[in-house]
Protein backbone atom coordinates (compact mmCIF):
# COMPACT_ATOMS: atom_id res chain seq x y z
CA UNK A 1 0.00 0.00 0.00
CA UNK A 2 1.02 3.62 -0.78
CA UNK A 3 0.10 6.50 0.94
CA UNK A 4 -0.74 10.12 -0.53
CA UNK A 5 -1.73 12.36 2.23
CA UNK A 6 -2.48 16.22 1.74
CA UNK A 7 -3.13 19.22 3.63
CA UNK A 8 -4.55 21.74 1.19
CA UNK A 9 -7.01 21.77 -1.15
CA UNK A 10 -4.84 21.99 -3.78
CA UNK A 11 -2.77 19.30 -2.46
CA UNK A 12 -6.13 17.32 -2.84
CA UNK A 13 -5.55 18.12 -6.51
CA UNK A 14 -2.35 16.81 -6.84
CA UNK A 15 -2.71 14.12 -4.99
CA UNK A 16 -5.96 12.83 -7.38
CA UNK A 17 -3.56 12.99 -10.43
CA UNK A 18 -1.28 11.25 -8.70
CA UNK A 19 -3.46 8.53 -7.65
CA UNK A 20 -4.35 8.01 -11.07
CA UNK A 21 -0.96 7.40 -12.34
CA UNK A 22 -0.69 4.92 -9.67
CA UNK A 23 -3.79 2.80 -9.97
CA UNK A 24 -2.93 2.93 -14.17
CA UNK A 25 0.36 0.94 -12.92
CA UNK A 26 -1.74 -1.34 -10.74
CA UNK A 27 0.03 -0.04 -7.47
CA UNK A 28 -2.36 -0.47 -4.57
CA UNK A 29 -2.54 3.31 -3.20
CA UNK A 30 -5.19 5.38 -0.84
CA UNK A 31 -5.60 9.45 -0.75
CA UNK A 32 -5.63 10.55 2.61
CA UNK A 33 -6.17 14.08 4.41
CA UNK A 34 -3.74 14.72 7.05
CA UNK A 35 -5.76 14.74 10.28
CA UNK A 36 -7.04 11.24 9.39
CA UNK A 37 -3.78 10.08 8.63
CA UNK A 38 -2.88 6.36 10.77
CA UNK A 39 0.36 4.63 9.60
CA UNK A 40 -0.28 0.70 9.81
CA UNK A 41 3.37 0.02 10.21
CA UNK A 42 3.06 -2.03 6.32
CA UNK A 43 3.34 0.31 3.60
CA UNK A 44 5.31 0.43 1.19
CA UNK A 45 5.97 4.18 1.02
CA UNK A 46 4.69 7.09 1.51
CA UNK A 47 3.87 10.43 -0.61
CA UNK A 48 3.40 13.67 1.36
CA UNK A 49 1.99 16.88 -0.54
CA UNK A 50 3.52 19.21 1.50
CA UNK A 51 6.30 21.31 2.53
CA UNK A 52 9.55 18.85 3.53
CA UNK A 53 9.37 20.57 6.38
CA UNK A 54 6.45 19.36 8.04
CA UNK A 55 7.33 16.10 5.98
CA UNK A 56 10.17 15.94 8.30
CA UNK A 57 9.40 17.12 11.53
CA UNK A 58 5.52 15.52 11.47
CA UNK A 59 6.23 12.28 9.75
CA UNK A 60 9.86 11.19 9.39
CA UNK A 61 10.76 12.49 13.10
CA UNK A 62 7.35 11.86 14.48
CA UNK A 63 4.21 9.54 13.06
CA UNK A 64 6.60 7.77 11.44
CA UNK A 65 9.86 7.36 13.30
CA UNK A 66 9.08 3.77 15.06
CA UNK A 67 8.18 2.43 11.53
CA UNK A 68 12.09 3.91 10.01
CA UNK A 69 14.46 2.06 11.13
CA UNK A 70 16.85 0.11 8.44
CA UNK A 71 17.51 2.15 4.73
CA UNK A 72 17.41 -1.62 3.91
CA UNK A 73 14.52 -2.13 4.80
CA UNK A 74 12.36 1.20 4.96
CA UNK A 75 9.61 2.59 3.30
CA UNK A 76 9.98 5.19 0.85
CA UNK A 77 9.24 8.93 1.20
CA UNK A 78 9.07 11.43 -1.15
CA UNK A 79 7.64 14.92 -0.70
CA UNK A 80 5.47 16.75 -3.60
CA UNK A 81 4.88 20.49 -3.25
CA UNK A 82 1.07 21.21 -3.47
CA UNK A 83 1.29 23.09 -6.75
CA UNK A 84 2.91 19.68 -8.21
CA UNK A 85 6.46 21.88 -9.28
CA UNK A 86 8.26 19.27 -7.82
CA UNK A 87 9.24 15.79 -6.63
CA UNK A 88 11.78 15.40 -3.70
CA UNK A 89 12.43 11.74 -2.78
CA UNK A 90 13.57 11.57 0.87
CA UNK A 91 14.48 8.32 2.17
CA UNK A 92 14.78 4.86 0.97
CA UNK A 93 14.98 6.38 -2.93
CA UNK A 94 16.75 3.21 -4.38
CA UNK A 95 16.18 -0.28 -2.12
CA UNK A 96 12.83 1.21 -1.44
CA UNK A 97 11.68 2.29 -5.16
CA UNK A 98 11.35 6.15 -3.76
CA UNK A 99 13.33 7.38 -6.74
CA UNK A 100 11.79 5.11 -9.70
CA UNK A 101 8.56 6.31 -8.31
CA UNK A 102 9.66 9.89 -8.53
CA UNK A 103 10.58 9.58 -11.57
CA UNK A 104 7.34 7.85 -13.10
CA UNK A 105 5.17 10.37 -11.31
CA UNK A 106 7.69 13.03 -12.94
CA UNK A 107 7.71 11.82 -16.19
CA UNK A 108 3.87 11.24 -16.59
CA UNK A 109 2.73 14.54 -14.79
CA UNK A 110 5.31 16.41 -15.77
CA UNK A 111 6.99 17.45 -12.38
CA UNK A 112 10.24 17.87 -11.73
CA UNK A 113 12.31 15.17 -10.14
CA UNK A 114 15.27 16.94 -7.75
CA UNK A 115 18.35 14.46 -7.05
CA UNK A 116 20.10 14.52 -3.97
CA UNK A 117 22.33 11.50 -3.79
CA UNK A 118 26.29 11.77 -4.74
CA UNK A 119 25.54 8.86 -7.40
CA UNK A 120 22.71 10.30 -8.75
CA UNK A 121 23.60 13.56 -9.13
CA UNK A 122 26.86 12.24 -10.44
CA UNK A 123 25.20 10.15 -13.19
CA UNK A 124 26.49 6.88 -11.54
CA UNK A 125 24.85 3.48 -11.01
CA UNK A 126 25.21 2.50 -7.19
CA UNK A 127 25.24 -1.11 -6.28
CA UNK A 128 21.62 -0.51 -4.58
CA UNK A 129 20.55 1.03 -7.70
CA UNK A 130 21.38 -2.29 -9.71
CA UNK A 131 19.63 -4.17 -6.95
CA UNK A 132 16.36 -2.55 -7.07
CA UNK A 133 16.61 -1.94 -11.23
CA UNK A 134 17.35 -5.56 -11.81
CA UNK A 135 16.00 -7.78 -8.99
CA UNK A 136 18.93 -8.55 -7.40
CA UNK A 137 19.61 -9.54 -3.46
CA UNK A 138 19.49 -6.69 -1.50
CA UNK A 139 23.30 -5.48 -0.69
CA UNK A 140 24.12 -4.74 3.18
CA UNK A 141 24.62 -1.49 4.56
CA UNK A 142 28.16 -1.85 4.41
CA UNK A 143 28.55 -3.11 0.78
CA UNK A 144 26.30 0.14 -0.33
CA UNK A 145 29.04 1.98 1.38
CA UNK A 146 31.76 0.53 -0.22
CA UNK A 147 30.77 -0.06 -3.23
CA UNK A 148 28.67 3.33 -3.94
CA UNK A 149 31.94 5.36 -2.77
CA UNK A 150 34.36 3.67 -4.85
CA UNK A 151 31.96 3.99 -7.85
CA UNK A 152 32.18 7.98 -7.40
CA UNK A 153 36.72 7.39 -7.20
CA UNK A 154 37.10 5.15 -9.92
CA UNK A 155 35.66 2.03 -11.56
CA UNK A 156 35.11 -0.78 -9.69
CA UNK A 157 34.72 -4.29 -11.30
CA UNK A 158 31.77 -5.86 -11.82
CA UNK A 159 31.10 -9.46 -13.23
CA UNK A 160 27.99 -9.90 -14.48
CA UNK A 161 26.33 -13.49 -16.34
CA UNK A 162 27.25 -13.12 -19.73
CA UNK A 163 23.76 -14.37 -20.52
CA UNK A 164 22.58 -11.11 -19.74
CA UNK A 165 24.63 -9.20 -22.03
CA UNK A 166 23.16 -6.77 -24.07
CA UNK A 167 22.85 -3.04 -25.22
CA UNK A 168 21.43 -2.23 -21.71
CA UNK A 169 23.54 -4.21 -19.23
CA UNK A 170 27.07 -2.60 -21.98
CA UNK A 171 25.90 0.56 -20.03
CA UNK A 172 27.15 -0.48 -16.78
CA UNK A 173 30.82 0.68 -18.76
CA UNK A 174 30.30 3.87 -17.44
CA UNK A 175 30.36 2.95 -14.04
CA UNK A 176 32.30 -0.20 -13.82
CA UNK A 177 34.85 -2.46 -14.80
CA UNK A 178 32.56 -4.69 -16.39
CA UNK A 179 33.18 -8.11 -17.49
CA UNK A 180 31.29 -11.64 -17.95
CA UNK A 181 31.11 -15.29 -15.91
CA UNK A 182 29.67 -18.32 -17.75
CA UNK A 183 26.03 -18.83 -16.48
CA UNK A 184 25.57 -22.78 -17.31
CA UNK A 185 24.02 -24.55 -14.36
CA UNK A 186 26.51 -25.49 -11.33
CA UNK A 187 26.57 -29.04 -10.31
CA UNK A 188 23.62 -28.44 -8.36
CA UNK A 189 21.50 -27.28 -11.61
CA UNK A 190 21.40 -23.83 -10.10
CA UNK A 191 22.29 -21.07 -12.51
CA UNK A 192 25.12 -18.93 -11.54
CA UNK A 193 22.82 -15.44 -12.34
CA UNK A 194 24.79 -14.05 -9.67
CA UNK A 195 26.82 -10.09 -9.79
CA UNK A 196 29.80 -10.02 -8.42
CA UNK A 197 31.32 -6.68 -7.27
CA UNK A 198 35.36 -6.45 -6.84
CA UNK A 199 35.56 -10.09 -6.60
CA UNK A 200 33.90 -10.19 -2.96
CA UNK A 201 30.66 -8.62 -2.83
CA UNK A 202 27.74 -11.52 -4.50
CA UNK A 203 23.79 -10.39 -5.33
CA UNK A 204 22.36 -13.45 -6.19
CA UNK A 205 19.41 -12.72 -8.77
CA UNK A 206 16.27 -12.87 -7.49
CA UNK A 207 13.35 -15.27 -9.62
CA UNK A 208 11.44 -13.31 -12.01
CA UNK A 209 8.09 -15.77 -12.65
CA UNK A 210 5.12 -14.78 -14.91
CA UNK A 211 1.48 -17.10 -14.50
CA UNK A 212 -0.43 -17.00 -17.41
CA UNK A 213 -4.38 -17.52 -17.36
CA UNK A 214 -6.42 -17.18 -20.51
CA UNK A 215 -9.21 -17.91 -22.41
CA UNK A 216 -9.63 -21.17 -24.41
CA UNK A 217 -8.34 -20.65 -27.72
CA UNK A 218 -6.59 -17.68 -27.15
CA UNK A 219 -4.83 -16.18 -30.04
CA UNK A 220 -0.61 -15.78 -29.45
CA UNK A 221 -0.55 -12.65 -29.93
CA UNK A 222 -2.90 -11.56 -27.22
CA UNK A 223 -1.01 -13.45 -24.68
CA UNK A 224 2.23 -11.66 -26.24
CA UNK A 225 0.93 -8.37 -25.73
CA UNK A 226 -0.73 -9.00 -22.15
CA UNK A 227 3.41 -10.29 -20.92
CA UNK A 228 4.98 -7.16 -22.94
CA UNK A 229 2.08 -4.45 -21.05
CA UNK A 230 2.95 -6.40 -17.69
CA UNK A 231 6.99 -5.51 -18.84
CA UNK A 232 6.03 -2.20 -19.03
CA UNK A 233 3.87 -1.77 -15.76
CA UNK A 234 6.70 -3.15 -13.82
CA UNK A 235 9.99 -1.74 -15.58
CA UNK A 236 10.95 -5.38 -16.51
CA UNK A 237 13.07 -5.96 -19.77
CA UNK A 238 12.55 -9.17 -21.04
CA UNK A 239 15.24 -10.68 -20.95
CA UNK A 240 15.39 -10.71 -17.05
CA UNK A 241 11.86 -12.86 -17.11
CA UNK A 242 13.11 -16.34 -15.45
CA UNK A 243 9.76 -18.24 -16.75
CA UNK A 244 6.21 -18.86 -17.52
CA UNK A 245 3.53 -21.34 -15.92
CA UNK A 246 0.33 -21.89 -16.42
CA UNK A 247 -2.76 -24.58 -14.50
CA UNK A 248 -2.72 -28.34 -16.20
CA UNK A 249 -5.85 -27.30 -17.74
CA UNK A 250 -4.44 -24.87 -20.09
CA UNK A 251 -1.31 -26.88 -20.86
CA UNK A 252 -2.11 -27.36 -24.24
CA UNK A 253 -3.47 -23.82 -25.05
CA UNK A 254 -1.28 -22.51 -28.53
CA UNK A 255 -1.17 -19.08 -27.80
CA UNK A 256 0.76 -19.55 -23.97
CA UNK A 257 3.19 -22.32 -25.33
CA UNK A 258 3.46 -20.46 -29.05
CA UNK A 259 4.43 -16.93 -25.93
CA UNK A 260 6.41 -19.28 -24.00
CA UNK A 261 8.89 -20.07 -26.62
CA UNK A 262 9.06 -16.62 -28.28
CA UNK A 263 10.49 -15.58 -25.34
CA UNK A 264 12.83 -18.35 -24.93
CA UNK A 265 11.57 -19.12 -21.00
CA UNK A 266 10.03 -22.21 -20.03
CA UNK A 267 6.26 -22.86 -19.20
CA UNK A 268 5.71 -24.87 -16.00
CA UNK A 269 2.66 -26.46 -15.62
CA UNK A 270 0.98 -26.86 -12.07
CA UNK A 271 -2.52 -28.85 -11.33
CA UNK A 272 -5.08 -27.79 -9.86
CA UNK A 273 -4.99 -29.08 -6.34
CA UNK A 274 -1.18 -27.17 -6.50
CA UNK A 275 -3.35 -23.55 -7.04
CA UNK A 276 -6.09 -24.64 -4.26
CA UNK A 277 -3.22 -25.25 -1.80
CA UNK A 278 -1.98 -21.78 -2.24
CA UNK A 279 -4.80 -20.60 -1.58
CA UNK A 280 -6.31 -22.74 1.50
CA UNK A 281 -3.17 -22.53 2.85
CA UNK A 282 -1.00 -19.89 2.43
CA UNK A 283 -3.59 -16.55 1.24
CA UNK A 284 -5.23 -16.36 5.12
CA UNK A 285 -5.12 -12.35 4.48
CA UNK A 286 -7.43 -12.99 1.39
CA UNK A 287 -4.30 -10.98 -0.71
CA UNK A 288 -5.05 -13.03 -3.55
CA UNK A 289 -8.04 -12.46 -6.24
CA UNK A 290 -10.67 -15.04 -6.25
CA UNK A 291 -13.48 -15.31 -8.90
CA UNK A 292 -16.30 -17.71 -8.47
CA UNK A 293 -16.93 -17.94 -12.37
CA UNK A 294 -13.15 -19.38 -12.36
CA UNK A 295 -13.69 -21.59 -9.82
CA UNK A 296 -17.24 -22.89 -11.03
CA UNK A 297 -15.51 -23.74 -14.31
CA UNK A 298 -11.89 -25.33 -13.42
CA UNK A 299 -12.16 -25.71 -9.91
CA UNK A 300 -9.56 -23.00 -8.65
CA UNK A 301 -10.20 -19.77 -7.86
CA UNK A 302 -7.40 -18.28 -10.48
CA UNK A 303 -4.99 -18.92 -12.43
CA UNK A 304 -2.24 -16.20 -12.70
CA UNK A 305 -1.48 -15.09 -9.10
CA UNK A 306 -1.28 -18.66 -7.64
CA UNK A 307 0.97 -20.35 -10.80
CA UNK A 308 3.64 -17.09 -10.24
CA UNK A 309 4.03 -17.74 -6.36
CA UNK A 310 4.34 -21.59 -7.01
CA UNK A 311 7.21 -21.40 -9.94
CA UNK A 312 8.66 -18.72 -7.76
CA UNK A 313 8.58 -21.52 -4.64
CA UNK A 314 10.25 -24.14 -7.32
CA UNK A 315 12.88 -21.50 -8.02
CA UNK A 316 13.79 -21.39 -4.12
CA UNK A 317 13.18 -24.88 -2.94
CA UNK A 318 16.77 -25.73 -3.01
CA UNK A 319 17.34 -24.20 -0.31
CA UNK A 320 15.55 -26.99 2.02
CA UNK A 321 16.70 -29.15 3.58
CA UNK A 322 15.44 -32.16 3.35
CA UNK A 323 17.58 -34.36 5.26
CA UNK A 324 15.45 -36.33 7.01
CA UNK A 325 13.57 -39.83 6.39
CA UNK A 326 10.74 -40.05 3.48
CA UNK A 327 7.65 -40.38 5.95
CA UNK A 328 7.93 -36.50 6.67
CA UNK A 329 9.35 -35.31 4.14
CA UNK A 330 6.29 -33.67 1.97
CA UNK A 331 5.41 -32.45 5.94
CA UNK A 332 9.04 -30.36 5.96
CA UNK A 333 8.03 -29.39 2.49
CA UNK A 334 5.01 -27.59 3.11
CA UNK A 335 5.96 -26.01 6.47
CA UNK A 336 9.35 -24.62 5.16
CA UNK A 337 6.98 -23.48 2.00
CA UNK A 338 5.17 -21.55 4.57
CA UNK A 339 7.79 -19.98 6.20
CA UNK A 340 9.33 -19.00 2.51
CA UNK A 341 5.78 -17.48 1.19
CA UNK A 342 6.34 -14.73 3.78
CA UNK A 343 9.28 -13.62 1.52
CA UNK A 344 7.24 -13.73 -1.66
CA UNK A 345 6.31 -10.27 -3.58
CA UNK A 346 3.67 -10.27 -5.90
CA UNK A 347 5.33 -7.90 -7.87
CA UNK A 348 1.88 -7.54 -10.39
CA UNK A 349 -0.89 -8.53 -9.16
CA UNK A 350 -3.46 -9.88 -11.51
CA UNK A 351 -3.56 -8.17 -15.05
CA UNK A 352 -6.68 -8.46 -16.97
CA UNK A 353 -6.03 -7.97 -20.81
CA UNK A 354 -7.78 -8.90 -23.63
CA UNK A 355 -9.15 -12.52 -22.22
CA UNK A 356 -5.90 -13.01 -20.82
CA UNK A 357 -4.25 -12.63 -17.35
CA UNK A 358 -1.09 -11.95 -15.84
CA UNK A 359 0.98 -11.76 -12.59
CA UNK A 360 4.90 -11.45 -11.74
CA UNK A 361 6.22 -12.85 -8.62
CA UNK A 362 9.50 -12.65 -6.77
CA UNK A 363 11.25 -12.97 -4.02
CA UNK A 364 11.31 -10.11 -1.36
C-alpha cells in the first residue's frame, strides 16, 4: 500500500492525479487528508503533498519514526509540493523504489524530479541502484558503502552473467569495470545469475516468474501483448523474465506455449490441487483475487497469481533441507513453503487484458 496524504485543497488536486498514475500501474494506493492520517506500520511508502518541512518534523521524526528504522529495509518517502512543481524523494529512494517512483510520477505529470544523492547527481549506477533496477539480493549497509563510494573514485569491477549481455547491461561501462562469468548450471543445476562486485561482494538474482491464465483458444498474440504491457507496468526488460507457468488445464493452449517459446523461458505447468493449496493454505489475508466464475468452471479460484508464487517456490526450494527420512518429508516441504511465502512479492498482481491474465512474482 502507498500512501498520498495532503493538507490543502490543492494538495487534494495533486494528490488525485497522482493517484491516477498509480492505480494505471496497478500499485495499490489510498488518498488521505492529514488529520485522518494512521500509519499501519506495512506500507510500502509514503507520498506527502507538502512542505519537507512538516514532511520531516511531522512524519519522518514523528508519526513515522518507530516504523524507520533500516535504509534496507524502509519505506519510501518522497515529498510533492502542493502546486505539483516538484518531486523530492527523501528516504529509501533506491532499495525502497522512492526514486523510480519519482521519476514515473515526474515523467507522466510532468513534475520535476530533484536528485540529492552523490551517485545520482553524479550520473552513476550504485550497487543498490542495480539491486532494485534488476532484482537482485538486497546489498548490506556496508557493501552500499563501499561499493557506492568507490563507484564515485574510480571504476570498480563488476562481473555480471554473460547471458545477460546486451545493449542495456554494456551501459554499466560507465560505471564499472565490467566483465562476464559463464552462467551454465553449477553441479547443483542452479544457474550462476549471480553479480559479483570487486571479486567479494555476490547479489544473487532474485526469480522473475510470470502465470499466465487465458481464455480457451486464445490467439498468441494476445497473450504476447498482455506479458509485454505487464513488462512495461513493472519496468521489466525481457530478458530478465526467469519463466512462464500456467494450471494443467491450459497446458495445451497454442497461444501460452506459441508466448512461452518466443520468449525463450520455459512454461511450468501446475494442477489444480497445486493452485487450491496456495490458496487454503498460504492466502489467510485474502491478498489473492478469487473469482467464483473461475472456480465454477476449473475448480480453482485463479490462475495467474497462484501459478507465479508456485514457480517462484520451485525457483527457491533448493534451499531446504530435506535431510530427514521419506515419511515427513512432503510435511518439511510444506511447512518450510510456509515460512518461505512470507518472503514472496507479488510484484503484479493480476492483469486483466484482452481474455488473458497476468501476474509477476518474486522474491522479497
Amino acid at each position: 500500500m502507498i500512501k498520498i496524504l495532503y493538507i490543502t485543497k490543492n494538495g487534494k488536486v495533486i494528490g488525485e492525479k497522482i493517484k491516477k498514475v498509480l492505480e494505471f500501474y496497478k500499485y495499490d494506493c489510498l488518498l488521505e487528508y492529514s488529520k485522518e492520517f494512521k500509519p499501519q506500520g506495512d506500507e510500502k511508502g509514503f507520498i506527502f503533498i507538502m512542505a519537507t518541512g512538516i514532511t520531516l518534523r511531522k512524519y519522518i521524526l514523528g508519526e513515522l519514526k518507530e516504523y524507520i528504522k533500516d535504509k534496507t529495509k524502509d519505506p519510501f518517502v518522497i515529498a510533492v509540493d502542493e502546486m505539483g512543481n516538484n518531486i523530492i524523494p527523501l528516504l529509501s529512494s533506491h532499495l525502497g523504489h522512492g526514486m523510480y517512483f519519482s521519476k514515473l510520477l515526474g515523467d507522466e505529470l510532468q513534475i520535476n524530479v530533484s536528485k540529492t544523492t552523490a551517485s545520482d547527481v553524479n550520473n552513476k549506477i550504485g550497487i543498490d541502484v542495480l539491486s532494485e533496477k534488476y532484482f537482485l539480493e538486497t546489498p548490506s549497509k556496508k557493501d552500499i558503502l563501499q561499493i557506492n563510494k568507490a563507484v564515485l573514485e574510480y571504476k570498480p569491477k563488476l562481473s555480471i552473467p554473460i547471458s545477460w549481455k546486451n545493449s542495456e547491461t554494456e551501459k554499466l561501462n560507465e560505471s564499472y569495470e565490467l566483465t562476464y562469468h559463464d552462467s551454465k548450471d553449477d553441479k547443483l543445476g542452479n544457474k550462476n545469475d549471480s553479480w559479483i562486485f570487486e571479486d567479494t561482494i555476490v547479489l544473487k538474482a532474485k526469480p522473475i516468474c510470470f502465470g499466465i491464465g487465458a481464455r480457451k483458444d486464445i490467439p498468441s498474440h494476445k497473450v504476447y501483448w498482455t506479458i509485454k504491457k505487464a513488462c512495461y507496468l513493472r519496468n521489466i526488460p525481457a530478458w530478465r523474465i526467469n519463466s512462464f507457468s500456467t494450471v494443467e488445464v491450459k497446458k495445451n493452449e497454442k497461444g501460452i506455449i506459441d508466448t512461452a517459446s518466443k520468449f525463450k523461458k520455459p512454461l511450468n505447468i501446475y494442477s489444480i490441487e497445486e493452485l487450491n493449496n496456495i490458496y487454503d493454505n498460504f492466502d489467510k489475508k485474502g491478498t489473492l483475487e478469487r473469482s467464483e466464475f473461475v472456480h465454477k468452471n476449473i475448480g480453482t479460484y485463479g490462475v495467474s497469481e497462484p501459478c507465479a508464487i508456485l514457480d517462484v517456490l520451485e525457483h527457491i526450494d533448493y534451499e531446504i533441507d530435506y535431510e530427514i527420512d521419506n515419511k515427513n518429508k512432503n510435511n518439511l516441504l510444506v511447512e518450510n513453503k510456509k515460512d518461505v511465502l512470507e518472503s514472496i512479492d507479488l510484484i503484479l498482481p493480476k492483469l486483466k487484458n484482452d481474455g488473458v491474465t497476468v501476474s509477476i512474482c518474486s522474491t522479497i
